[in-house]
PDB file of N, CA and C in Angstrom:
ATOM      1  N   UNK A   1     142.166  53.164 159.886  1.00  0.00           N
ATOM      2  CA  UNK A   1     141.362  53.676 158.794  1.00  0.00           C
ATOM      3  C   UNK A   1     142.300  54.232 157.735  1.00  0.00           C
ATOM      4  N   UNK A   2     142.153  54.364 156.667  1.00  0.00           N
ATOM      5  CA  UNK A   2     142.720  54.726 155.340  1.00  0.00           C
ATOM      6  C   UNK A   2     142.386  55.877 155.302  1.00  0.00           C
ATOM      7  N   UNK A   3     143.534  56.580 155.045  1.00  0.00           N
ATOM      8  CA  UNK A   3     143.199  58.248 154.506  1.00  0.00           C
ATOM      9  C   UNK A   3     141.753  58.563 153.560  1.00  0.00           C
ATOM     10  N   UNK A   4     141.723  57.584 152.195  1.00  0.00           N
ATOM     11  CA  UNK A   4     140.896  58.053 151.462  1.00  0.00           C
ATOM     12  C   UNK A   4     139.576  57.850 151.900  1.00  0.00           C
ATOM     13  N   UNK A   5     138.922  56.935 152.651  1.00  0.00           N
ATOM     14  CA  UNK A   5     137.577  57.224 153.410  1.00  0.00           C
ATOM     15  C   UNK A   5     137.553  58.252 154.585  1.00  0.00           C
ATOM     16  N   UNK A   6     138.700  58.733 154.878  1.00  0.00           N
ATOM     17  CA  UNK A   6     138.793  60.010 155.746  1.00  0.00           C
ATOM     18  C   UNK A   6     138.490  61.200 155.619  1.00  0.00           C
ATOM     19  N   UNK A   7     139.082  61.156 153.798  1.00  0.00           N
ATOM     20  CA  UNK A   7     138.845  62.512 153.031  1.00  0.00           C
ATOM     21  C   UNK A   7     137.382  62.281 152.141  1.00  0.00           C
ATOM     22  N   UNK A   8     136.822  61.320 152.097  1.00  0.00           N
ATOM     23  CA  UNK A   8     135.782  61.141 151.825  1.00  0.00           C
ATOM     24  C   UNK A   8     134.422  61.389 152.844  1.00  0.00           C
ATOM     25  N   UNK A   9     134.659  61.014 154.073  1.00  0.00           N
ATOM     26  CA  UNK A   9     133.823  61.418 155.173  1.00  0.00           C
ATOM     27  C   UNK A   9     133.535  62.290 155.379  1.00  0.00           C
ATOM     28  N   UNK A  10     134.965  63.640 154.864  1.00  0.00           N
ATOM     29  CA  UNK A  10     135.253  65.005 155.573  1.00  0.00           C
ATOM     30  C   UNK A  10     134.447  65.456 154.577  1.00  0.00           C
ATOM     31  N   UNK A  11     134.546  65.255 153.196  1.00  0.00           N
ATOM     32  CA  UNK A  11     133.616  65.897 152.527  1.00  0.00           C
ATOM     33  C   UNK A  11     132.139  65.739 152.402  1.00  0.00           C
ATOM     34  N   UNK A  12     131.931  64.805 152.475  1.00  0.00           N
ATOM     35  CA  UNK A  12     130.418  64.450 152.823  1.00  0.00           C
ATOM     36  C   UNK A  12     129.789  65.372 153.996  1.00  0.00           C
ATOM     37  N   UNK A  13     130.554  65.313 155.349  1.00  0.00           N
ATOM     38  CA  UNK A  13     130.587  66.490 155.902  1.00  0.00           C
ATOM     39  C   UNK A  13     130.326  67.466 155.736  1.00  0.00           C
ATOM     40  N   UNK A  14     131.124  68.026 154.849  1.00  0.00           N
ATOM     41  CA  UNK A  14     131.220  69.574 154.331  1.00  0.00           C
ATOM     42  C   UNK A  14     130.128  70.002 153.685  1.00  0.00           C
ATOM     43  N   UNK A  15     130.177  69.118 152.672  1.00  0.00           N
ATOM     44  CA  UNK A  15     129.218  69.069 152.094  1.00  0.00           C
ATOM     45  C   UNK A  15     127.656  69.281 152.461  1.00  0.00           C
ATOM     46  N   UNK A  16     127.109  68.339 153.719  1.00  0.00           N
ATOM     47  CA  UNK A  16     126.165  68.121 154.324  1.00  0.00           C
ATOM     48  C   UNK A  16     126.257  69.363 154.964  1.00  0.00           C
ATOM     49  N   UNK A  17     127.083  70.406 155.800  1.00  0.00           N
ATOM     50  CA  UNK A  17     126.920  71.350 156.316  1.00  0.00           C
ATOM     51  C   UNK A  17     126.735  72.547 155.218  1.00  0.00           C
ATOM     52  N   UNK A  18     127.439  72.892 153.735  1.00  0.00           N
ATOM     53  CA  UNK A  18     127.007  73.649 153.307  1.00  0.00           C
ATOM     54  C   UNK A  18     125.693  73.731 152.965  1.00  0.00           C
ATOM     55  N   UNK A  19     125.070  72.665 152.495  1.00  0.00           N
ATOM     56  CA  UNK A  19     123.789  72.068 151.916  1.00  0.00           C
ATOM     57  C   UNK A  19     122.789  72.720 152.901  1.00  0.00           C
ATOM     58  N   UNK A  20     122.715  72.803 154.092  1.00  0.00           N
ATOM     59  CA  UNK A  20     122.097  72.720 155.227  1.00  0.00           C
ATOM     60  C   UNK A  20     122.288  73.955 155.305  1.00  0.00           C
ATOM     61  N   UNK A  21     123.318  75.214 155.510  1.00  0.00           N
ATOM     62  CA  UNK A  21     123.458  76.410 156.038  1.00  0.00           C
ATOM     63  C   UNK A  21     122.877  77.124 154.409  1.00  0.00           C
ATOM     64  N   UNK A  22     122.923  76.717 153.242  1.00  0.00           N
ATOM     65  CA  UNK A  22     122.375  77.396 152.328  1.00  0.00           C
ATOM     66  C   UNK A  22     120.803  76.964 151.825  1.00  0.00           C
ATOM     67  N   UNK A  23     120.475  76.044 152.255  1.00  0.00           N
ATOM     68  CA  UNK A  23     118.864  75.586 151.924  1.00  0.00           C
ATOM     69  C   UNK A  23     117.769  75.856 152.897  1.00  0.00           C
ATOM     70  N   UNK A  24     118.672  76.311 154.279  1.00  0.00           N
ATOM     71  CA  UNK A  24     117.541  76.837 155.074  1.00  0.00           C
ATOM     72  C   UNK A  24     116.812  77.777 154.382  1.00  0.00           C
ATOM     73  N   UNK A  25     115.184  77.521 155.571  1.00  0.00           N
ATOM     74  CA  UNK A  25     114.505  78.339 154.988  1.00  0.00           C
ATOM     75  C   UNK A  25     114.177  79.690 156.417  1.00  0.00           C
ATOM     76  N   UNK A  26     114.240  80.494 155.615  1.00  0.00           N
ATOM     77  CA  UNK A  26     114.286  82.024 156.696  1.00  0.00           C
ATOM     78  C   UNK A  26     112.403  82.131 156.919  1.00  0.00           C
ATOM     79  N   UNK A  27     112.907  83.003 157.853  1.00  0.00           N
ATOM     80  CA  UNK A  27     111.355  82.927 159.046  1.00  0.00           C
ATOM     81  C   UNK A  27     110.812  84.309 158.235  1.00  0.00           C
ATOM     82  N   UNK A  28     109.370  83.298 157.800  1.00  0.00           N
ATOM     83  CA  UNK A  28     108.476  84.743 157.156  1.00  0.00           C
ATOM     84  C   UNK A  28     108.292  85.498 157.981  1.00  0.00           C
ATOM     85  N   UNK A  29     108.517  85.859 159.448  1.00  0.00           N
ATOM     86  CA  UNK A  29     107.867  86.911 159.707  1.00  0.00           C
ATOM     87  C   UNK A  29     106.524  86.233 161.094  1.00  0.00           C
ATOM     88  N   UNK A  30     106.073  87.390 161.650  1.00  0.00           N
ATOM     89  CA  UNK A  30     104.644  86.933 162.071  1.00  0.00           C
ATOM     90  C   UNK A  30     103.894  86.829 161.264  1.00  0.00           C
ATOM     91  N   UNK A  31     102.815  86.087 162.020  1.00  0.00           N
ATOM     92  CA  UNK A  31     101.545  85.515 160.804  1.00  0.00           C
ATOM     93  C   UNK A  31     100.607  86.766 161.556  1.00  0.00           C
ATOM     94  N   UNK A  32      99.418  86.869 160.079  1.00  0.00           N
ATOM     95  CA  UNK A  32      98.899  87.616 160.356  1.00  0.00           C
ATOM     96  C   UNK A  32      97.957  87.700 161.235  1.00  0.00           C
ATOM     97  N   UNK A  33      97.913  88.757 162.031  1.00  0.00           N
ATOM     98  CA  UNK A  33      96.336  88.682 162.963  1.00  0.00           C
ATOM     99  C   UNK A  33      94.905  88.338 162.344  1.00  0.00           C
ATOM    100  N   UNK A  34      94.333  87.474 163.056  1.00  0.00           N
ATOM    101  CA  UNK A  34      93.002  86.808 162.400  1.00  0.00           C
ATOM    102  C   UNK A  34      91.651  87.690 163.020  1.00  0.00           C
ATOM    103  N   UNK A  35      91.302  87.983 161.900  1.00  0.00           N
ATOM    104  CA  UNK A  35      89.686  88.421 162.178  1.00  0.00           C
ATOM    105  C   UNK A  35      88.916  88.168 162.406  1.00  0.00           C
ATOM    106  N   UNK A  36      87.728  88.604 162.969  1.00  0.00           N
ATOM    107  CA  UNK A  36      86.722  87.790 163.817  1.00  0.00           C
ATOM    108  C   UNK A  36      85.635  87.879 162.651  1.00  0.00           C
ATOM    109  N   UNK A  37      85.191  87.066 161.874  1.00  0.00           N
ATOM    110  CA  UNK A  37      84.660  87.122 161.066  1.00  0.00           C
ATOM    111  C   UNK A  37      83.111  86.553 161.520  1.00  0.00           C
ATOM    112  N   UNK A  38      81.946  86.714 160.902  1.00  0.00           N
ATOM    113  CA  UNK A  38      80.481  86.549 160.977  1.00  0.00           C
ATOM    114  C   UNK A  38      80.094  85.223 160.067  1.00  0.00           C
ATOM    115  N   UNK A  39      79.155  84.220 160.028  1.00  0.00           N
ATOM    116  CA  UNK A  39      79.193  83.404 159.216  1.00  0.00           C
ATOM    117  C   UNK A  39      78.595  84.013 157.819  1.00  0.00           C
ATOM    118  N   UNK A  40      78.462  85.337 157.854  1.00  0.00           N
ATOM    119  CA  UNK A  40      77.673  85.549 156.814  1.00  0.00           C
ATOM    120  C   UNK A  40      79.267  86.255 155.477  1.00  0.00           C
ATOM    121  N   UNK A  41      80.666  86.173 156.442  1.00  0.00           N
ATOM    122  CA  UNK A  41      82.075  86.320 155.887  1.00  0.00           C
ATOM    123  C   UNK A  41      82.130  88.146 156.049  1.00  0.00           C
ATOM    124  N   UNK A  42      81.237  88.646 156.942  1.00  0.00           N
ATOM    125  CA  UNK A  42      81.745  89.574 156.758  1.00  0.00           C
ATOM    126  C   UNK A  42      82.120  90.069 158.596  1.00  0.00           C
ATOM    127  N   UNK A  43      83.530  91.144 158.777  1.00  0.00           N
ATOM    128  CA  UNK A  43      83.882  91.313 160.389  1.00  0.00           C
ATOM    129  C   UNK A  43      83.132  91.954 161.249  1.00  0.00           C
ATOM    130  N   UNK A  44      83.220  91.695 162.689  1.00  0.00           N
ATOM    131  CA  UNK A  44      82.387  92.910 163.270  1.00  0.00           C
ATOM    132  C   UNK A  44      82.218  93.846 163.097  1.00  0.00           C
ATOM    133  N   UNK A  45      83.049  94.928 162.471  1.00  0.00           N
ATOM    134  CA  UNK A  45      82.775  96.511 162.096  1.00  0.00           C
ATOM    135  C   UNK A  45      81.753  96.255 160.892  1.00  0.00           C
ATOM    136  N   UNK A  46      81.519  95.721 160.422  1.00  0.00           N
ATOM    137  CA  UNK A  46      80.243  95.758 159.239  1.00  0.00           C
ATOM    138  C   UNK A  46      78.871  95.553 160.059  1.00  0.00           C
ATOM    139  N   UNK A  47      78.649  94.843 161.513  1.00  0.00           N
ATOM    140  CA  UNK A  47      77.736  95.018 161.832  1.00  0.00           C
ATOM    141  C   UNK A  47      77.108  96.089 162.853  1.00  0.00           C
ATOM    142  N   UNK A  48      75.429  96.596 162.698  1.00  0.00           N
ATOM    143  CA  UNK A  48      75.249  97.182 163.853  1.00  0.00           C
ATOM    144  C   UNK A  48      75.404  96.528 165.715  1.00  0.00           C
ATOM    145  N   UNK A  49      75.819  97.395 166.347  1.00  0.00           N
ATOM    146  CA  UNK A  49      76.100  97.175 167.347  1.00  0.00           C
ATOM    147  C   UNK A  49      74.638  96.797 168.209  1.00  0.00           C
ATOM    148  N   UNK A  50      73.995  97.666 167.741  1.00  0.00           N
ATOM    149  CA  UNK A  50      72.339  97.702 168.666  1.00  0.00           C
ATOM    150  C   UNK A  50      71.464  96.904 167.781  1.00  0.00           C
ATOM    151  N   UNK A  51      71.570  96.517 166.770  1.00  0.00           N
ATOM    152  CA  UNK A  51      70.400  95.667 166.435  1.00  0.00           C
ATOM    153  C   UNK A  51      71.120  94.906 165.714  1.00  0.00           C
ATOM    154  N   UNK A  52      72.610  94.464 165.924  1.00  0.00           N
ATOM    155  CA  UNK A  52      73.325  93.407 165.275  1.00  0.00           C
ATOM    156  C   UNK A  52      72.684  92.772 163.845  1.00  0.00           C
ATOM    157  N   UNK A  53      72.694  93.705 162.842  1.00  0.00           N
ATOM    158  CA  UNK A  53      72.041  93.443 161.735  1.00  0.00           C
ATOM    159  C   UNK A  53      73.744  93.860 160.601  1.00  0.00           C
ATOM    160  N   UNK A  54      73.934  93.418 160.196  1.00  0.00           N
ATOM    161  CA  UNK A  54      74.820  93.681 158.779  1.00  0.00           C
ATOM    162  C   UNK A  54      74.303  94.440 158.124  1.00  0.00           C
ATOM    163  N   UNK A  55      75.225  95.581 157.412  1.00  0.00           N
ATOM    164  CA  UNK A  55      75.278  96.967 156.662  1.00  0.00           C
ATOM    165  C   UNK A  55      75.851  96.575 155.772  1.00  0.00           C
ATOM    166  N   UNK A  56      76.481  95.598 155.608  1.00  0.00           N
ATOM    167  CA  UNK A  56      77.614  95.867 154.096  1.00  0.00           C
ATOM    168  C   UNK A  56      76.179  95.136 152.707  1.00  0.00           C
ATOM    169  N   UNK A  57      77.238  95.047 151.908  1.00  0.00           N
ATOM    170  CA  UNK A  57      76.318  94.840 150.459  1.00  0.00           C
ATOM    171  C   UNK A  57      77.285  94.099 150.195  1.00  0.00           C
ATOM    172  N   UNK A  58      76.683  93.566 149.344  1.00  0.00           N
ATOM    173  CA  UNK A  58      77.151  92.072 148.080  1.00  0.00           C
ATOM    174  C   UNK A  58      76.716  91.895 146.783  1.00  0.00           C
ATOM    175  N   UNK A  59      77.766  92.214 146.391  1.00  0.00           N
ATOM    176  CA  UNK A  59      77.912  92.309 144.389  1.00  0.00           C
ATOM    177  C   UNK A  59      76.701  91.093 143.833  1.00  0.00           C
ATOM    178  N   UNK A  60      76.010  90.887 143.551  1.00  0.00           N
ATOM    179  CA  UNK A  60      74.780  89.788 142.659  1.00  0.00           C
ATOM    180  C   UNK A  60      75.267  89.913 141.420  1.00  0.00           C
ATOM    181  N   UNK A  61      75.206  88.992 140.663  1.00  0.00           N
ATOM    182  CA  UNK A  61      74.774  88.861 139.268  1.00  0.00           C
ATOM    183  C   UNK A  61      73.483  89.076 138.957  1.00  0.00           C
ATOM    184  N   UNK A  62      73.333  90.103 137.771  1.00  0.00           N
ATOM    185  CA  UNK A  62      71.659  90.491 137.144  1.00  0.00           C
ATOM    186  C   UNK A  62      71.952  89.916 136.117  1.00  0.00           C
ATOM    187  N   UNK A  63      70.407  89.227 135.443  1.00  0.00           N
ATOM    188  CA  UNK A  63      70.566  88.717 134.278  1.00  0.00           C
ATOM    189  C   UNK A  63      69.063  89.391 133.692  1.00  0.00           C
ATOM    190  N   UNK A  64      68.956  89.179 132.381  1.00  0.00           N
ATOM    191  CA  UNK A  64      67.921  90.257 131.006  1.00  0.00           C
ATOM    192  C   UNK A  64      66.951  89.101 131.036  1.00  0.00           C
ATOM    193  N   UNK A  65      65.906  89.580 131.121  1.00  0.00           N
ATOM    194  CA  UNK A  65      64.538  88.297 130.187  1.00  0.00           C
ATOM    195  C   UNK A  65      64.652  87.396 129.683  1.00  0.00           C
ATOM    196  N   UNK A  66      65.828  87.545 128.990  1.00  0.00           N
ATOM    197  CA  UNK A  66      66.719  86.075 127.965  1.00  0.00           C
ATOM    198  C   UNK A  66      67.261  85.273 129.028  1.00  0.00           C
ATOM    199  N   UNK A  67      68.213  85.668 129.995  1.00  0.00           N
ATOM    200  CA  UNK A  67      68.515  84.823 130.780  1.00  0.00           C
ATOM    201  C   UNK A  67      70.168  85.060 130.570  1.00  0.00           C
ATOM    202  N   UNK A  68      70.589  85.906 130.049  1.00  0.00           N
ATOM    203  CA  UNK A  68      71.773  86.284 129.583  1.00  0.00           C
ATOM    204  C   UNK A  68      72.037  87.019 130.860  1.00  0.00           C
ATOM    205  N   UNK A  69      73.952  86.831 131.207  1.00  0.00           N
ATOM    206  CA  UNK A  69      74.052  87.975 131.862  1.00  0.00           C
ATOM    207  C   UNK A  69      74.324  89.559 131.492  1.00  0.00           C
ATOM    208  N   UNK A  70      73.454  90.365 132.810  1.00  0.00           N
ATOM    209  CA  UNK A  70      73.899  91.561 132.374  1.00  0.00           C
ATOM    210  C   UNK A  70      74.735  92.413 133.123  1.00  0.00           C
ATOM    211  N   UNK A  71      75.304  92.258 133.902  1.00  0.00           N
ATOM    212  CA  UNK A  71      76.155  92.834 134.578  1.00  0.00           C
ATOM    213  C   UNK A  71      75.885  92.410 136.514  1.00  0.00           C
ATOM    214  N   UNK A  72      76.089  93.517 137.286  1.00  0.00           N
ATOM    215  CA  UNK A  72      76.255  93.228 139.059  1.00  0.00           C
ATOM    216  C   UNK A  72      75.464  94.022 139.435  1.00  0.00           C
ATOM    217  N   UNK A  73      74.625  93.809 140.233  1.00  0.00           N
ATOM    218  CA  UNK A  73      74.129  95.430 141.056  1.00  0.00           C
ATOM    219  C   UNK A  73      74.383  94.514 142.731  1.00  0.00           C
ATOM    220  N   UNK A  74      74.318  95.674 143.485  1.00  0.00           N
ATOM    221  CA  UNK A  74      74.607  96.040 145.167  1.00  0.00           C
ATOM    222  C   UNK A  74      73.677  95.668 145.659  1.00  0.00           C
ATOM    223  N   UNK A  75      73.012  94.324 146.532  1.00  0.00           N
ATOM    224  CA  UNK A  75      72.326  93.921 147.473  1.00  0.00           C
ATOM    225  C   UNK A  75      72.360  94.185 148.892  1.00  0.00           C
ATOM    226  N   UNK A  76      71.681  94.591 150.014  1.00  0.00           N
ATOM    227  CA  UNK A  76      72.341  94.557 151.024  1.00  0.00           C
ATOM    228  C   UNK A  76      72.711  92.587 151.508  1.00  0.00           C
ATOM    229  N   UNK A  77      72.898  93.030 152.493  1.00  0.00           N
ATOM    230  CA  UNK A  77      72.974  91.506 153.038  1.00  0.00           C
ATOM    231  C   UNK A  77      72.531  90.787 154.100  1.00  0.00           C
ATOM    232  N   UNK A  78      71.974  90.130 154.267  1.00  0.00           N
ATOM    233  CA  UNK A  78      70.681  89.210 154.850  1.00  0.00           C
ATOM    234  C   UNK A  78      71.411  88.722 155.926  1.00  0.00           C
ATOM    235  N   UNK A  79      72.278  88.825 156.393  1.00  0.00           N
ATOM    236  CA  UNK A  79      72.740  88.364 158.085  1.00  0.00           C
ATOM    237  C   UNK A  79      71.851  88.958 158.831  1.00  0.00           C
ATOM    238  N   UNK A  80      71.057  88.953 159.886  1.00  0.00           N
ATOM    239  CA  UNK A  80      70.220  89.153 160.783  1.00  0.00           C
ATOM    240  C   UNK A  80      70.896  89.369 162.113  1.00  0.00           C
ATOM    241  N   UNK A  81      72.132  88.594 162.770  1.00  0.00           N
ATOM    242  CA  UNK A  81      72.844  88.587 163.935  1.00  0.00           C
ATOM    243  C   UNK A  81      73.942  88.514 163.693  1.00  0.00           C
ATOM    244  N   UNK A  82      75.004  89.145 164.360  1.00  0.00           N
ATOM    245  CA  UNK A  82      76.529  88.520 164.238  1.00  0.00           C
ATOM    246  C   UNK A  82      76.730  87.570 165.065  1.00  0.00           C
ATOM    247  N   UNK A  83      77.111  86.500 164.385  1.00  0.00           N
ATOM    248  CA  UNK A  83      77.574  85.120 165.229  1.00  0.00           C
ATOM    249  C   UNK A  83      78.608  84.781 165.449  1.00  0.00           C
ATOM    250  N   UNK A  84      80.014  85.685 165.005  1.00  0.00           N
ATOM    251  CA  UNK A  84      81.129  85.540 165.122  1.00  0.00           C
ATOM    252  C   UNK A  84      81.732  85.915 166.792  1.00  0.00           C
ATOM    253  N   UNK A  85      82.842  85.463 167.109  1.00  0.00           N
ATOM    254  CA  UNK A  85      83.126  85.844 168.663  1.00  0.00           C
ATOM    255  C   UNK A  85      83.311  87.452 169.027  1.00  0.00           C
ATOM    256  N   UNK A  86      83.315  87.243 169.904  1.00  0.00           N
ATOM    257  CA  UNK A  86      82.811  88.082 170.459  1.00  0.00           C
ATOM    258  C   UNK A  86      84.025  89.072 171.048  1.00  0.00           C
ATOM    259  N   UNK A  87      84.041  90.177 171.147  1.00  0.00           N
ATOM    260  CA  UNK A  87      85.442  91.098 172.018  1.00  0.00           C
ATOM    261  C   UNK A  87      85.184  90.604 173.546  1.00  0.00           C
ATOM    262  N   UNK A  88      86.161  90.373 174.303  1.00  0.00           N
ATOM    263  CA  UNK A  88      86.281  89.955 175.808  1.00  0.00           C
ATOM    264  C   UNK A  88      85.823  91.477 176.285  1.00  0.00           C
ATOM    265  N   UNK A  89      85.663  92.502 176.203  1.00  0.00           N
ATOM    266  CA  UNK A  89      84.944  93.495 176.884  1.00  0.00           C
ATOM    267  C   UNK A  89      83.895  93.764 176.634  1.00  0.00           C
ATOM    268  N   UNK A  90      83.366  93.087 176.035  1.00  0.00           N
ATOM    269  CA  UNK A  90      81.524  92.618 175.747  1.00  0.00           C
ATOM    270  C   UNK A  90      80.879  92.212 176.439  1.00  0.00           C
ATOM    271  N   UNK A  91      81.504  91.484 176.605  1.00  0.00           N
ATOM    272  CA  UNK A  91      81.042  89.993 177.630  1.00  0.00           C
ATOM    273  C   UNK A  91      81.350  90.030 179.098  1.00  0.00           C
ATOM    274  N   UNK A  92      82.140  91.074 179.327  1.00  0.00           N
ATOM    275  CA  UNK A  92      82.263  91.110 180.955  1.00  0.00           C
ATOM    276  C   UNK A  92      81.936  92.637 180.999  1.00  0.00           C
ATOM    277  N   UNK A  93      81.737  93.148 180.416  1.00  0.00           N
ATOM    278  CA  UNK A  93      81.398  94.349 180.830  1.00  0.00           C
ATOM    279  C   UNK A  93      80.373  95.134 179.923  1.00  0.00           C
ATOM    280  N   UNK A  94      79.506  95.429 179.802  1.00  0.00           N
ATOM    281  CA  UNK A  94      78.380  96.682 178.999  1.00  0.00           C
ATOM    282  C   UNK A  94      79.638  97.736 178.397  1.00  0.00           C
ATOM    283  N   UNK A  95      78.883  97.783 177.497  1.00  0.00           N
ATOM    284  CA  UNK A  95      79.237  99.243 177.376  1.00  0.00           C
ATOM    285  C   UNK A  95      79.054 100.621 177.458  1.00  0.00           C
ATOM    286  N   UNK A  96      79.554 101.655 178.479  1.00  0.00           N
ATOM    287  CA  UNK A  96      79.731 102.522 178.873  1.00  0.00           C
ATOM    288  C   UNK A  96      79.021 103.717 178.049  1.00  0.00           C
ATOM    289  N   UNK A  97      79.964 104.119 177.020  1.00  0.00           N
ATOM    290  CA  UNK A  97      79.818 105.411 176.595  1.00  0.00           C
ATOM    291  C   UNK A  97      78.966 104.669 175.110  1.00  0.00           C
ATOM    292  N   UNK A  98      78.009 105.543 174.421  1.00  0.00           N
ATOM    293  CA  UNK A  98      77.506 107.144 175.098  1.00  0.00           C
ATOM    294  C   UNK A  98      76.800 106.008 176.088  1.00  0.00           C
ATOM    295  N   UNK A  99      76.005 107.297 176.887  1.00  0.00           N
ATOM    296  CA  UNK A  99      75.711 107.128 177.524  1.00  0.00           C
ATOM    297  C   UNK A  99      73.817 107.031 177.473  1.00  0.00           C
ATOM    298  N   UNK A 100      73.110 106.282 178.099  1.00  0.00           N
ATOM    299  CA  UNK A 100      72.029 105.748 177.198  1.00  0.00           C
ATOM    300  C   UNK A 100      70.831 106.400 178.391  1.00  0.00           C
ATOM    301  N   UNK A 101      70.084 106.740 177.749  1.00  0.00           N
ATOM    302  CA  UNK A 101      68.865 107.444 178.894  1.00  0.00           C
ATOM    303  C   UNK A 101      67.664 106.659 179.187  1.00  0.00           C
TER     304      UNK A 101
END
């Protein structure tokens, strides 16, 4: 072999290794924990526990006689059940406290 495809190889090399040790890409991190969400988009803590009904509210658009808008008012929200999964100590076990007469 000829020197100059030698020193040509070596750099390609080099090359290919700097390329590689500076274009990696660094580890975001953990991903975030996922929420158990309701189909109605809102999590279990928004619903009641005993009559599994949703408490939160949802911004509406109001509109004037004209048909113009007029601003947002606070609806509650019409979920009836939470359908999202469920905590594994739900489901195998009642819950305990308080304590129910």
């Amino acid at each position: 072999m000829d020197p100059i495809s030698l020193v040509v190889g070596a750099a390609l090399l080099v090359t290919g290794f700097l390329a590689g040790r500076l274009g990696r890409r660094r580890p975001a991190g953990p991903p975030p924990t996922p929420v158990p969400v309701c189909g109605c988009g809102h999590p279990l803590s928004q619903h009641d526990t005993e009559t599994n009904t949703c408490y939160a509210e949802l911004r509406r658009d109001t509109f004037d006689r004209r048909g113009r808008w007029a601003g947002h008012s606070w609806v509650p929200c019409t979920c009836r059940q939470y359908v999202g999964p469920r905590p594994i100590d739900e489901v195998f076990l009642p819950r305990v406290l308080p304590p129910s007469d």
